[in-house]
Protein backbone atom coordinates (compact mmCIF):
# COMPACT_ATOMS: atom_id res chain seq x y z
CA UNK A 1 11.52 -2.52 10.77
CA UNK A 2 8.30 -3.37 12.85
CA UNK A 3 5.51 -1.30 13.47
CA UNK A 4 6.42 -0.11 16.85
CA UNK A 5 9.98 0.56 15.61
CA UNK A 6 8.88 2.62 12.97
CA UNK A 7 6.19 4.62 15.69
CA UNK A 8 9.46 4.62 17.80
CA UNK A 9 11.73 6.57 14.89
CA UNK A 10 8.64 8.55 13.40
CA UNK A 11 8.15 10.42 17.15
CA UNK A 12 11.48 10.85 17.34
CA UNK A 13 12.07 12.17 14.35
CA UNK A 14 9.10 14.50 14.65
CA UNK A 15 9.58 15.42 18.92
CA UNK A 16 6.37 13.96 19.87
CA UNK A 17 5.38 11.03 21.85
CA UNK A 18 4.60 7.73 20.56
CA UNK A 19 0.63 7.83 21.17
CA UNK A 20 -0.07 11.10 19.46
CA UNK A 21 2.29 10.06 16.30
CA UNK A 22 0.03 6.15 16.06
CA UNK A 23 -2.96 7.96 16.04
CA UNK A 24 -1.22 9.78 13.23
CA UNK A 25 -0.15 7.05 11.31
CA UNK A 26 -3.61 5.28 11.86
CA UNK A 27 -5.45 8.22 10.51
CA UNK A 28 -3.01 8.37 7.41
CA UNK A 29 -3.77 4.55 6.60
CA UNK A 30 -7.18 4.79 7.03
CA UNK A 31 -7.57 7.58 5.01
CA UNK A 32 -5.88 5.78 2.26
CA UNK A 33 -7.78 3.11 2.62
CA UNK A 34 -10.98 4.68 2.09
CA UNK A 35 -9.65 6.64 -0.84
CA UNK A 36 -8.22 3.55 -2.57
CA UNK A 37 -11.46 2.08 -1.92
CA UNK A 38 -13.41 4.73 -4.02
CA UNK A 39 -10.60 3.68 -6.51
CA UNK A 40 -8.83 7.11 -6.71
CA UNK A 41 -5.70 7.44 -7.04
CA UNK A 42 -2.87 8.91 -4.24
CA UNK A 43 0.17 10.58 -5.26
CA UNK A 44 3.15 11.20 -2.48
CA UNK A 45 5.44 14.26 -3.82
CA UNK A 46 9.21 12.20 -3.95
CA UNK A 47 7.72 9.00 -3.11
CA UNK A 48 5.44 7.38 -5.65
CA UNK A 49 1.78 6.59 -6.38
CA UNK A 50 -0.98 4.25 -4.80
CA UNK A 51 -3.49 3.48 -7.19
CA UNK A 52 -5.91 0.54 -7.57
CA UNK A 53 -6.36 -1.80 -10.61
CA UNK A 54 -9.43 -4.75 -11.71
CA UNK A 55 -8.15 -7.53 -12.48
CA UNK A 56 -9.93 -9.78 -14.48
CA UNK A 57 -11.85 -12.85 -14.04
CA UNK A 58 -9.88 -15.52 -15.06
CA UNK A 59 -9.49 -19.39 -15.03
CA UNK A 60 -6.21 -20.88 -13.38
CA UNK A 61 -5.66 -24.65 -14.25
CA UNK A 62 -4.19 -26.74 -11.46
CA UNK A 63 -0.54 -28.28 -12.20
CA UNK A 64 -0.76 -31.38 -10.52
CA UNK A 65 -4.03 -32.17 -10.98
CA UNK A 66 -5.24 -30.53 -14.13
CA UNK A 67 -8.54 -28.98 -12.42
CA UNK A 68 -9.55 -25.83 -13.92
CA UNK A 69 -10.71 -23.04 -11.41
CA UNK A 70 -12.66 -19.75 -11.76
CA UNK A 71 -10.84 -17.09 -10.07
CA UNK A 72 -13.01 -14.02 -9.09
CA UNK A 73 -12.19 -10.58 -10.94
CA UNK A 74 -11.16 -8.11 -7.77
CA UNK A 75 -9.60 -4.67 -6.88
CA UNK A 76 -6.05 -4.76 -6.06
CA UNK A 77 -3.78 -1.47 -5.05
CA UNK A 78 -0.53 -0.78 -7.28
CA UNK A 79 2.68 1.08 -6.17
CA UNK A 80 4.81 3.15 -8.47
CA UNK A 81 7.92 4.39 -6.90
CA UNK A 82 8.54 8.05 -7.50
CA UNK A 83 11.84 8.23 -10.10
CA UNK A 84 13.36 10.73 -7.80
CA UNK A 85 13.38 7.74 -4.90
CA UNK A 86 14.65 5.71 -7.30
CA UNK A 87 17.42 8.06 -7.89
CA UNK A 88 18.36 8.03 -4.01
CA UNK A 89 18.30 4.36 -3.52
CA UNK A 90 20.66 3.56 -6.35
C-alpha cells in the first residue's frame, strides 16, 4: 500500500476528505519525528513502541578488499510490535 492509498482508506475509514486526513497524518509523523529526535520513547496502545537506540562506533573491514573503515556511532529508531498485534496477525 502507497501513500496515497493509505490517505485514500484512512479518509474513508474516518468520513473525511483526503486533504484534511494528510495534514493529519503529516502532523502525526512530524510529531514523532521530533520526539524520537529528543530520543524519547513513543508507545501506541495495541500497536508497539518507537524508540531510538546509539549505536556504536565501530570498524567494518571490507571483504574483497580487506580495507578497514571507521563507521560513525549514530541514532537509529527501533520498533517493537505490541504482543497483542502479534496475537492478531498469527
Amino acid at each position: 500500500m502507497n501513500n496515497k492509498e493509505f490517505i485514500a482508506e484512512l479518509a474513508r475509514r474516518t468520513k473525511s476528505n483526503a486533504r484534511e486526513t494528510q495534514q493529519r497524518v503529516n502532523a502525526l509523523v512530524q510529531t514523532m519525528t521530533e520526539r524520537l529526535c529528543e530520543e524519547d520513547s513513543i508507545m501506541i496502545s495495541n500497536f508497539g513502541t518507537f524508540e531510538t537506540k546509539k549505536r556504536l562506533e565501530r570498524v567494518l573491514v571490507s571483504p574483497t578488499t580487506g580495507q578497514r573503515m571507521l563507521v560513525p556511532p549514530k541514532i537509529v529508531v527501533g520498533f517493537k510490535q505490541s504482543t497483542n498485534l502479534k496475537n492478531k496477525i498469527q
